[in-house]
Structure formats: structure tokens, C-alpha cells
C-alpha atoms as a PDB file:
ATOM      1  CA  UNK A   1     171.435 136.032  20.697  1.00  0.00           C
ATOM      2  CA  UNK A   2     171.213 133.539  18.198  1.00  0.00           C
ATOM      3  CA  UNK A   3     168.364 132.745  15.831  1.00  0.00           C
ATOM      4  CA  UNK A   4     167.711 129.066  14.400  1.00  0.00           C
ATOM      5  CA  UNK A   5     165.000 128.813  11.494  1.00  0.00           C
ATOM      6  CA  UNK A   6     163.406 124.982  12.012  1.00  0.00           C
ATOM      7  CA  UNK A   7     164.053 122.568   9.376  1.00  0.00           C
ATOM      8  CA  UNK A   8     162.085 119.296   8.651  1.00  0.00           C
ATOM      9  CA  UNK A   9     161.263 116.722   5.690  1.00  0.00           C
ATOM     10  CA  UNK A  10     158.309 116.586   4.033  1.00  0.00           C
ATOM     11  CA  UNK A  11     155.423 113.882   5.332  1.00  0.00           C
ATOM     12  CA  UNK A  12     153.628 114.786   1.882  1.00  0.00           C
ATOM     13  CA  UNK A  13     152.035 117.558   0.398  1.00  0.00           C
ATOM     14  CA  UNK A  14     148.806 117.609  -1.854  1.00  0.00           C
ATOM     15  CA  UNK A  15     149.392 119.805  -4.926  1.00  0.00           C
ATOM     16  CA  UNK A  16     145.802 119.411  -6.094  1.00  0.00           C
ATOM     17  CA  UNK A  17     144.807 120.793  -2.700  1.00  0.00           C
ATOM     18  CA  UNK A  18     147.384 123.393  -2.017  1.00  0.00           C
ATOM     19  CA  UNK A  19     148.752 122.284   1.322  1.00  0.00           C
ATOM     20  CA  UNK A  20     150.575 119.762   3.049  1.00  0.00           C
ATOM     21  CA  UNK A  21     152.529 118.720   6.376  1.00  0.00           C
ATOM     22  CA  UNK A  22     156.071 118.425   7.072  1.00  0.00           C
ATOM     23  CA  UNK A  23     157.814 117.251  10.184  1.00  0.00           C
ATOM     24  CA  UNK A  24     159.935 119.465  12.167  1.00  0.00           C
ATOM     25  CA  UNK A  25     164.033 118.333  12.976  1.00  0.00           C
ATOM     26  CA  UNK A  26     163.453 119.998  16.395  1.00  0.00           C
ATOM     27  CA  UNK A  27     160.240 118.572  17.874  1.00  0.00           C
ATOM     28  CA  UNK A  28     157.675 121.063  16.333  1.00  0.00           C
ATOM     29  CA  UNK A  29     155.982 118.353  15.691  1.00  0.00           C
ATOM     30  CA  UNK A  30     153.933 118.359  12.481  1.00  0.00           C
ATOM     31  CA  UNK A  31     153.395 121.601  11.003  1.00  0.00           C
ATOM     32  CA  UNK A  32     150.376 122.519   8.008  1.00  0.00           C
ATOM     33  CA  UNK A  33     152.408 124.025   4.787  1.00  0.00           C
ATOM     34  CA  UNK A  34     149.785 125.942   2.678  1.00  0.00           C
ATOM     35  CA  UNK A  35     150.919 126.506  -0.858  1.00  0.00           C
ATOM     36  CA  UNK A  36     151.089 129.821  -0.356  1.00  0.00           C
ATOM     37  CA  UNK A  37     154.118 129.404   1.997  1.00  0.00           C
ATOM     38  CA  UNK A  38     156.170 127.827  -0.717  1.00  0.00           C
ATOM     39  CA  UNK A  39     158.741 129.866  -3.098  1.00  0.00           C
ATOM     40  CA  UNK A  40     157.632 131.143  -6.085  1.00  0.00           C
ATOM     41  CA  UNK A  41     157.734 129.441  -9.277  1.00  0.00           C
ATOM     42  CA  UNK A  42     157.254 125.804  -6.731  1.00  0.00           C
ATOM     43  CA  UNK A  43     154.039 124.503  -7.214  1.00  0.00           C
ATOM     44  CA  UNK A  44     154.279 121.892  -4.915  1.00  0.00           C
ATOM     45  CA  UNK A  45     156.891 119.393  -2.458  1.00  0.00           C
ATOM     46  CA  UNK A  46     157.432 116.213  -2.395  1.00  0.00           C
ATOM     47  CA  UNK A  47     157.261 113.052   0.741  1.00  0.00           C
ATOM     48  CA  UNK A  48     161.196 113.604   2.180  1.00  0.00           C
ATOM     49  CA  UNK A  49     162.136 116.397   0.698  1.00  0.00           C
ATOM     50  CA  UNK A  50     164.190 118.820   3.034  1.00  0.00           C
ATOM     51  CA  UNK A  51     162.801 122.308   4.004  1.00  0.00           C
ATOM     52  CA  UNK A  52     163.757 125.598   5.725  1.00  0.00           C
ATOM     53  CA  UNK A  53     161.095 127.490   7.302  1.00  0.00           C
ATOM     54  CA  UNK A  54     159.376 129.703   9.659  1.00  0.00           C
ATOM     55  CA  UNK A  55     156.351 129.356  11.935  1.00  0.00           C
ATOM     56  CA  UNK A  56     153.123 131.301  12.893  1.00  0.00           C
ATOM     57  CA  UNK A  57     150.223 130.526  14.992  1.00  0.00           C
ATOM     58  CA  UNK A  58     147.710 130.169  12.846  1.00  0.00           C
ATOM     59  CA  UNK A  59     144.064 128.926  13.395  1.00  0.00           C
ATOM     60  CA  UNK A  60     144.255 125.526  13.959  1.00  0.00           C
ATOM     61  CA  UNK A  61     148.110 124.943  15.159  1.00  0.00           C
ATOM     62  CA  UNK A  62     151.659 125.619  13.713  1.00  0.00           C
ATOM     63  CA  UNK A  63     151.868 126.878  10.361  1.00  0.00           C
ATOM     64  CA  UNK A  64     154.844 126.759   7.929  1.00  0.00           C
ATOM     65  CA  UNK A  65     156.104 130.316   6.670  1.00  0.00           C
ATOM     66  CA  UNK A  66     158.528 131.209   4.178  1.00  0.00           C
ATOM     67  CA  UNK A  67     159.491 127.769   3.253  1.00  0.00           C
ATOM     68  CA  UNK A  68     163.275 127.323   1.582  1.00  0.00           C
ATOM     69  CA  UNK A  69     163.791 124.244  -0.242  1.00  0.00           C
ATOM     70  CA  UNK A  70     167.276 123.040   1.003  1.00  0.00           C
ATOM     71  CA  UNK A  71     167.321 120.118  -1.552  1.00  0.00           C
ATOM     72  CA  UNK A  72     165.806 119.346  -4.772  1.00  0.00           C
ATOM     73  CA  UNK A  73     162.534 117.248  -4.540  1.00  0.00           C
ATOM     74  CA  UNK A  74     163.197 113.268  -5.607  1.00  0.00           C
ATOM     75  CA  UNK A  75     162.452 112.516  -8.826  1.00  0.00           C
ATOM     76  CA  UNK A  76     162.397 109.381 -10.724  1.00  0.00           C
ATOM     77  CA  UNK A  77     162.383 111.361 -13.999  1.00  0.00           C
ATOM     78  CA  UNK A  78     165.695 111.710 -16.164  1.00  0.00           C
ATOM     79  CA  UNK A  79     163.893 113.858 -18.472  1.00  0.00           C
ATOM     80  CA  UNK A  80     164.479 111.528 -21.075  1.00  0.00           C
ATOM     81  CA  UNK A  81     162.222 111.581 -24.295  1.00  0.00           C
ATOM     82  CA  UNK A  82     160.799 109.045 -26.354  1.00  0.00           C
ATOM     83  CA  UNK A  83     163.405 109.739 -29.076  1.00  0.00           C
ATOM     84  CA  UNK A  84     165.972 108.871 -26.099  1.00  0.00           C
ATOM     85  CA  UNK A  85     164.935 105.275 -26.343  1.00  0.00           C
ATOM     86  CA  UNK A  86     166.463 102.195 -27.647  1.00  0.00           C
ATOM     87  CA  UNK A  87     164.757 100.613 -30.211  1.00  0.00           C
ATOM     88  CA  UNK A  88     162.440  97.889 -29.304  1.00  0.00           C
ATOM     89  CA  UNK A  89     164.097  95.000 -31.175  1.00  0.00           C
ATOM     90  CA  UNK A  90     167.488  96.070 -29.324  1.00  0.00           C
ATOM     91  CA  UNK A  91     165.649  96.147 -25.367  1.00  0.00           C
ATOM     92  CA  UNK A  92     164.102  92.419 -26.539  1.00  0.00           C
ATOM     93  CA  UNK A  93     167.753  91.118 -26.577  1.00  0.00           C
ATOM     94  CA  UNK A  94     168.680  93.095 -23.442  1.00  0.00           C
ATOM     95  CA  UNK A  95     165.328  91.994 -21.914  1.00  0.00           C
ATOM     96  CA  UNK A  96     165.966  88.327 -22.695  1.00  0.00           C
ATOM     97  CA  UNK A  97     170.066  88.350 -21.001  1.00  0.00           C
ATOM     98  CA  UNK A  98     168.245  90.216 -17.574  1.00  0.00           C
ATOM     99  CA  UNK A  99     165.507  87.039 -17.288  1.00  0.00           C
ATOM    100  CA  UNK A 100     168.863  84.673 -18.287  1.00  0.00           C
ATOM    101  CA  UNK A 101     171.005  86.731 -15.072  1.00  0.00           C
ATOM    102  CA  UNK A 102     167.969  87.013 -12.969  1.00  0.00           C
ATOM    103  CA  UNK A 103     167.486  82.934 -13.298  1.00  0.00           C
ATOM    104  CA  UNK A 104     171.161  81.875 -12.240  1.00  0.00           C
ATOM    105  CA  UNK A 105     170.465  84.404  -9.000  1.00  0.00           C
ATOM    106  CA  UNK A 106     167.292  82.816  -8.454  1.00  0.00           C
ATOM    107  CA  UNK A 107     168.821  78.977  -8.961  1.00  0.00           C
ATOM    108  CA  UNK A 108     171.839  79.870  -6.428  1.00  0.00           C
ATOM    109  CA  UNK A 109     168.952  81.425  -4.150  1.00  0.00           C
ATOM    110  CA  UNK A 110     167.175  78.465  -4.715  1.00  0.00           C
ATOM    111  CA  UNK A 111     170.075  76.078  -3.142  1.00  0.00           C
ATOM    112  CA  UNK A 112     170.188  78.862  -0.073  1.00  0.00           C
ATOM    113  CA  UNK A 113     172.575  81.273  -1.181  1.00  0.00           C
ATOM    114  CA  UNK A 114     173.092  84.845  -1.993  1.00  0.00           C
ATOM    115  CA  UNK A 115     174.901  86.181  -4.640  1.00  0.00           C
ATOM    116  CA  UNK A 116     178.392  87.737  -3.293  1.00  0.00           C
ATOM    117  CA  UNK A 117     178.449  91.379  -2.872  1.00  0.00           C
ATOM    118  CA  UNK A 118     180.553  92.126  -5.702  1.00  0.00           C
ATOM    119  CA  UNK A 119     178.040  89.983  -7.833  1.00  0.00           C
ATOM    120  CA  UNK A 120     174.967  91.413  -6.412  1.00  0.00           C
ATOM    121  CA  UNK A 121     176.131  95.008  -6.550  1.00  0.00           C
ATOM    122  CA  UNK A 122     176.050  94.062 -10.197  1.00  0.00           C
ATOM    123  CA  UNK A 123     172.787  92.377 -10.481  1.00  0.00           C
ATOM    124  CA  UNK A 124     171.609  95.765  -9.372  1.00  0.00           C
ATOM    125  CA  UNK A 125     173.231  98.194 -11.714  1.00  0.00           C
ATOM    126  CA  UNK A 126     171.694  96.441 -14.139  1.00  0.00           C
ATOM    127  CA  UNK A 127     168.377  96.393 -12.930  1.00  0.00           C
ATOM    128  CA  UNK A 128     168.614  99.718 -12.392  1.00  0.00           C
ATOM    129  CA  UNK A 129     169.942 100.340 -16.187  1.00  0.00           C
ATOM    130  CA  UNK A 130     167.624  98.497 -17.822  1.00  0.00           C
ATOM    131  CA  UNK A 131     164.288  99.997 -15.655  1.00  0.00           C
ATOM    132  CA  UNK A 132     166.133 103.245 -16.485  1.00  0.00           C
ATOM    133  CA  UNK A 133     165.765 102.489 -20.384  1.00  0.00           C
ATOM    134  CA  UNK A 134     162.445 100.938 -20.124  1.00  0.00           C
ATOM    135  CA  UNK A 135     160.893 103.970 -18.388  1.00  0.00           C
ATOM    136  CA  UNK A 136     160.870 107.864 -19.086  1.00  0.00           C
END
């Protein structure tokens, strides 16, 4: 006999309030994750964020048990610090080419066309480089 623990993502989980609700792979269906279930040293999970755990009964419905984090939560953060940054006056000069590169997309968009994929794979990294500087 074979044993399969269930599996799910996230839907979202309220630190402040100690619980949350994640949706099983194999039809559970939602299922209530108190804080309590979670490993220690986690305070919390985040929306999409894969678990591993087990169920019980509990009062009202399915309840999550031993939970296993089988990724690492997202995160936005790069844990960067302030003395990461550029300096300002550098970021105006980078600031100022992004509006020039984001104005011939928006001219060629303007006469109904895309940028190519090569060129738009671009326009992208930099976005993403330059929101990456700009926030921490």
C-alpha cells in the first residue's frame, strides 16, 4: 500500500490572523491552514506558494497538518540596501534613456505595430533592471 501526502498552492494566508487556505492538487478542495500547522521558524505563506501537507477533520471542515514548504515563498525583495543604490544623479540619466526607449515603442505602437520579439524581449529586461534599481 502506498501513501500520497496532498499537495496544493496557497489561495492566501493572513499572517496578522494566523491562518489561511490553500487549494488541494487532488480535489480536497480548499483546506483552512492555521499557523500552527506551519514549520517552525515560518511565520507565515504566501498566495501560490507550493505546500506539502496532511489533513484532519477538524470542526468546521478539512484542516491542513504538518505543512512542508516545497518551494520558497515569492518575493519581490533582493535584499538589497539603501547603500546598494545608484546614486540619484546617475538613475536621472538612466531614467531619462527608458522614457526616450519607451517613446519609439509607443510611436511604432502608435502606427499599429509591435516591437519584434527580439526587440521587445529587450524592452523588458530593461524595465525590469531599472524597477529593480529603483526599488528595494
Amino acid at each position: 500500500m502506498r501513501w500520497t501526502v496532498p499537495t496544493g498552492k496557497v489561495k492566501f494566508f493572513d499572517t496578522a490572523k494566523g491562518f489561511g487556505f490553500v487549494s488541494g492538487d487532488a480535489g480536497e478542495g480548499d483546506v483552512f491552514v492555521p499557523a500552527s500547522a506551519l514549520p517552525s521558524g515560518v511565520d507565515g505563506l504566501k498566495g501560490g506558494q507550493r505546500i506539502e501537507f496532511s489533513i484532519a477533520e477538524g470542526r468546521r471542515g478539512a484542516q491542513a497538518m504538518a505543512v512542508r514548504l516545497l518551494d520558497p515563498a515569492p518575493s519581490v525583495s533582493t535584499g538589497r540596501k539603501v547603500r546598494d543604490r545608484k546614486p540619484a544623479d546617475e538613475m536621472v540619466v538612466i531614467v531619462e534613456d527608458v522614457i526616450k526607449l519607451l517613446d519609439s515603442v509607443s510611436e511604432s505602437l502608435r502606427r499599429g505595430h509591435y516591437p519584434d520579439k527580439q526587440h521587445g524581449n529587450k524592452v523588458a529586461q530593461v524595465l525590469r533592471a531599472v524597477a529593480g534599481d529603483l526599488e528595494l
